[in-house]
Protein backbone atom coordinates (compact mmCIF):
# COMPACT_ATOMS: atom_id res chain seq x y z
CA UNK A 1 144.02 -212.12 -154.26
CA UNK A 2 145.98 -208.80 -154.30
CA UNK A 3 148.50 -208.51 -156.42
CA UNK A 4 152.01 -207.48 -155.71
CA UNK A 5 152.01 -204.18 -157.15
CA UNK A 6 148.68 -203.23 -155.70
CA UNK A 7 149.48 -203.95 -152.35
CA UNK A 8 150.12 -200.87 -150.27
CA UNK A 9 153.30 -200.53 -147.55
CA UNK A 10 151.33 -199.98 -145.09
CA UNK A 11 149.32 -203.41 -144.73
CA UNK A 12 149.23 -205.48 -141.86
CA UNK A 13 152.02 -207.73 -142.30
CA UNK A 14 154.19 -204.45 -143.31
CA UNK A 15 152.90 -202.86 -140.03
CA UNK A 16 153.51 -206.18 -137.96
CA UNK A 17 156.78 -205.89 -139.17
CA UNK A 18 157.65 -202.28 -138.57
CA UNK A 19 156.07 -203.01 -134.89
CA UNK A 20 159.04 -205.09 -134.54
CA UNK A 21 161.57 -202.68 -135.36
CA UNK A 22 159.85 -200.44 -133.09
CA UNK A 23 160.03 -202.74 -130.24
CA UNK A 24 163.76 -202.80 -130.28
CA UNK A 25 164.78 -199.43 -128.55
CA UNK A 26 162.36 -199.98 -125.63
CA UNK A 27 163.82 -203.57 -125.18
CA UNK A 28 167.37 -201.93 -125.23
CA UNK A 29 166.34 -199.45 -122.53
CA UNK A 30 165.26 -202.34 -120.61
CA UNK A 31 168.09 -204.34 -121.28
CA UNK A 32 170.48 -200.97 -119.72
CA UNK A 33 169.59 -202.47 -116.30
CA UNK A 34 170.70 -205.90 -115.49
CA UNK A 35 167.99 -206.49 -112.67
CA UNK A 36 165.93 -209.61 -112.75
CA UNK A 37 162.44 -207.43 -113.30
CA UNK A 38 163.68 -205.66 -116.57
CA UNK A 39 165.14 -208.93 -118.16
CA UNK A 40 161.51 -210.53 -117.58
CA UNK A 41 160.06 -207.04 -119.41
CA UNK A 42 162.55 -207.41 -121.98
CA UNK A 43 162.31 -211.12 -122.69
CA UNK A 44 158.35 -210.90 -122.91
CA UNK A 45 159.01 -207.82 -125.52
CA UNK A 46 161.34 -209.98 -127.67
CA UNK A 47 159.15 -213.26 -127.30
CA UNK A 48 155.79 -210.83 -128.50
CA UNK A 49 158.33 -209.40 -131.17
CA UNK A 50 159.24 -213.37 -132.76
CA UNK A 51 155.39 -213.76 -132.61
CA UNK A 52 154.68 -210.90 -135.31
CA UNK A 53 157.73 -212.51 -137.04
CA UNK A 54 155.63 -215.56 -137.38
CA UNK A 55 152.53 -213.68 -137.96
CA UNK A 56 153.39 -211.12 -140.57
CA UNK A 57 154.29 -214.08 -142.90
CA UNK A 58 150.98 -215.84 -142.21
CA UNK A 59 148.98 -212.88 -143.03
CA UNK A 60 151.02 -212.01 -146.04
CA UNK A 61 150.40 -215.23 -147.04
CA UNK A 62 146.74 -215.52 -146.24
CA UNK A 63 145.69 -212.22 -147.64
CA UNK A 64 148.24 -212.73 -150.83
CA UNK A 65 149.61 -209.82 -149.95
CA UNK A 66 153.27 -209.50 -151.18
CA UNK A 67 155.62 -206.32 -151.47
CA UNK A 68 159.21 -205.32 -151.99
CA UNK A 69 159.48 -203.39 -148.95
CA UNK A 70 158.06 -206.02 -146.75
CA UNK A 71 160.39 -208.92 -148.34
CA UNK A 72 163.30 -206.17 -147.70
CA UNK A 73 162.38 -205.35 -144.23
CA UNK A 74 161.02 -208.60 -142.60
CA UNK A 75 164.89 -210.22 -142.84
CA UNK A 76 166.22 -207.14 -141.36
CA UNK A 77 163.68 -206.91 -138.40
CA UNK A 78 164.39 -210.15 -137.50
CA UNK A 79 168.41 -209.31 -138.00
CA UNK A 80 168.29 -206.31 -135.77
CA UNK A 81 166.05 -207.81 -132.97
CA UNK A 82 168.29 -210.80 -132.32
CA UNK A 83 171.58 -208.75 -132.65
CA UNK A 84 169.95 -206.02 -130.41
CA UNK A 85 169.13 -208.81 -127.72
CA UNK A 86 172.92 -210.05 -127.88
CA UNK A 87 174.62 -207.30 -128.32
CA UNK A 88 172.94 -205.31 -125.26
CA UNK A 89 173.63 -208.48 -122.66
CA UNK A 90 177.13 -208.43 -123.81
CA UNK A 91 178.20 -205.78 -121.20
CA UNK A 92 176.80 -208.05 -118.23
CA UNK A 93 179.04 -211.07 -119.68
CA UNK A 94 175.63 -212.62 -120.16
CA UNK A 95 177.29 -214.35 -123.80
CA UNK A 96 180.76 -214.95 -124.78
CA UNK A 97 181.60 -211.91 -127.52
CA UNK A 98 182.78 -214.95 -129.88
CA UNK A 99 179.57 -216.39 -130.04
CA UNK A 100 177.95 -213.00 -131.08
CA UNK A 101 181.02 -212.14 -133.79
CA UNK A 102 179.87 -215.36 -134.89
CA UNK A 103 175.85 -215.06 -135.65
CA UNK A 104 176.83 -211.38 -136.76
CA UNK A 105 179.40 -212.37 -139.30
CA UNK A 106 176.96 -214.72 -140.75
CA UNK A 107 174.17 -212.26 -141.13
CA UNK A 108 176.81 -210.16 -142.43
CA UNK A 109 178.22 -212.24 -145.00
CA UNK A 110 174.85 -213.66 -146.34
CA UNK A 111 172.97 -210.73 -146.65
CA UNK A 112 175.68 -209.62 -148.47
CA UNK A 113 175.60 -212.91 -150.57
CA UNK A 114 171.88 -212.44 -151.38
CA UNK A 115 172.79 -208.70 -152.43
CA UNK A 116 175.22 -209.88 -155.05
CA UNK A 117 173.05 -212.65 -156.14
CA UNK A 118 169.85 -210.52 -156.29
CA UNK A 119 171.45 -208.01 -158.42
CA UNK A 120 172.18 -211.52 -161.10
CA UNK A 121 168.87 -211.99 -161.19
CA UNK A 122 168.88 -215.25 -159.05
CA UNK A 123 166.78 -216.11 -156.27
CA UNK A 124 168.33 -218.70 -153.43
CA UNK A 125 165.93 -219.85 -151.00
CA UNK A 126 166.58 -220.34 -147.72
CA UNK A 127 167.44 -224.03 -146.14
CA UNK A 128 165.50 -225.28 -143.32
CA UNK A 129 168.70 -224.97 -141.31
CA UNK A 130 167.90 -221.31 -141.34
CA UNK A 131 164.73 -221.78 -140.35
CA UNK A 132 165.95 -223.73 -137.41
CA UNK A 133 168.98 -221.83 -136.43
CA UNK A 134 166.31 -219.17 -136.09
CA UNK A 135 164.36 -220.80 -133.64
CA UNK A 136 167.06 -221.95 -131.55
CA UNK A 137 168.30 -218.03 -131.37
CA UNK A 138 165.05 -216.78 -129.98
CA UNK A 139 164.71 -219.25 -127.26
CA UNK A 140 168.34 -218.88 -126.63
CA UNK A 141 167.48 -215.32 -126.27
CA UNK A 142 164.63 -215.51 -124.01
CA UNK A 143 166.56 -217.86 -121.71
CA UNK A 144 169.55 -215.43 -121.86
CA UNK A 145 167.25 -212.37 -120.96
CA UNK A 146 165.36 -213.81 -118.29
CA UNK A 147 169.16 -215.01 -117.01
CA UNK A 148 168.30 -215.63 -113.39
CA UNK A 149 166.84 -218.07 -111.40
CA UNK A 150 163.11 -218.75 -111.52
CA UNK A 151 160.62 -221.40 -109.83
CA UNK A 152 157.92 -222.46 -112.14
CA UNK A 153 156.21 -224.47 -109.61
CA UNK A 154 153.46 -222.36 -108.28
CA UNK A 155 155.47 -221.11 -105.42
CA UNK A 156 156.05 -224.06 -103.99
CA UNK A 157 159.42 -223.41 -102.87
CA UNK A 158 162.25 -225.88 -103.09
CA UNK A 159 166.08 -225.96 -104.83
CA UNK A 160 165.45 -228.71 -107.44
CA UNK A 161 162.41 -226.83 -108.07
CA UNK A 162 164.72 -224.02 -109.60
CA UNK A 163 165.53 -223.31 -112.93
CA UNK A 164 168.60 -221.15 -114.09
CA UNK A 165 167.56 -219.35 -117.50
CA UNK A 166 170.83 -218.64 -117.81
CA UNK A 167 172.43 -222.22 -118.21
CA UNK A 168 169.29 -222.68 -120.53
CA UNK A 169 169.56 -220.11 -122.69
CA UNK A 170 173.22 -220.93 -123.13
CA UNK A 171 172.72 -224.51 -123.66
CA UNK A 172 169.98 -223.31 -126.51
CA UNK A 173 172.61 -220.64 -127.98
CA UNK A 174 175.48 -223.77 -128.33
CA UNK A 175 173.03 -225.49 -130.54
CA UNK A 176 171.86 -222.19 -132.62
CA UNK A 177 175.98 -221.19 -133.06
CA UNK A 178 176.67 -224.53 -135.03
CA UNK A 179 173.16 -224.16 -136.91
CA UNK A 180 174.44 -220.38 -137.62
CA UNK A 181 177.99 -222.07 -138.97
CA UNK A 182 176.17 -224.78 -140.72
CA UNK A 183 173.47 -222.89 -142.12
CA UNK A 184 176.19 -220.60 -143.46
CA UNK A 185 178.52 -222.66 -144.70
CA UNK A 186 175.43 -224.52 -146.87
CA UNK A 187 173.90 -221.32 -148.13
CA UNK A 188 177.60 -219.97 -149.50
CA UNK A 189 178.09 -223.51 -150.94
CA UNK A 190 174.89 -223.32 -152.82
CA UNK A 191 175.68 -219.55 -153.82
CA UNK A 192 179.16 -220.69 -155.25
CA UNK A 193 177.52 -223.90 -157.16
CA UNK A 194 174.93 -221.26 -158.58
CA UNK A 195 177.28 -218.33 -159.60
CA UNK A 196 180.09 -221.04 -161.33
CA UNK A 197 177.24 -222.19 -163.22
């Protein structure tokens, strides 16, 4: 197994990860048109992009291969992805602004929570609700980028045949806002039970 230190930045999970990053301006220049074509483009880019999120930890963990810069950058990939996604449908009133102030001010405030308790010394891991609210962001996101009307039937061609990726990716991003809350409000309980300690 490779050790920490010996591990190079440029392994696969690191390069999985920096794909990701990479991904985001070429999803934002498709996401500058608000045609149905370049929200498909751009919702296959961000679904391929939450695959390498999934895979860079499996490799990392299969080849034991574990570095500072990938456990800094593989939060903030996934950070700048989903706020990229949001924050570039917000012009076609594709999300209510609220509901983006929201999931930002929680990244915001809990990175900034891990900073502080870093710097202590102390480690807290993250809850399954993170996990989760993660989940329900992407496939909000997908549904939100792909926005229109779609038939998923093999052409067959009839109105209750129809779905609006719209109403689901909105119904998705209800569920991921109150995980986002919840998920916040456990992780800064947990911080404050640490710290008083």
């Amino acid at each position: 197994m490779t050790s920490p230190t010996a591990s190079p930045i440029l392994n696969l999970p690191n390069i999985l990860t920096l794909a990701r990053i990479a991904a985001i301006p070429l999803m934002a220049a498709l996401l500058m048109s608000p045609t149905q074509p370049a929200g498909f483009w751009a919702a296959a880019l961000f679904s391929l992009a939450s695959i390498t999120d999934w895979l860079d930890g499996y490799f990392a963990r299969r080849m034991g291969i574990v570095t500072v810069f990938g456990k800094f950058l593989d939060p903030i990939a996934d950070k700048l992805i989903v706020m990229a996604a949001l924050i570039m449908i917000l012009p076609f009133g594709r999300v209510p602004a609220w509901m983006v102030l929201v999931i930002l001010g929680r990244e915001i405030i809990i990175t900034g929570l891990r900073g502080i308790a870093s710097s202590e010394g102390i480690v807290i891991q993250a809850s399954d609700l993170g996990k989760y609210k993660t989940i329900f962001q992407i496939v909000a996101i997908i549904g939100l980028l792909l926005h229109y009307d779609y038939n998923w039937f093999f052409g067959i061609e009839h109105q209750w045949m129809h779905v609006n990726m719209h109403n689901v990716g909105m119904f998705f991003l209800w569920i991921a806002t109150l995980l986002t809350v919840w998920s916040g409000v456990d992780y800064l309980a947990r911080f404050i039970k640490i710290i008083a300690r």
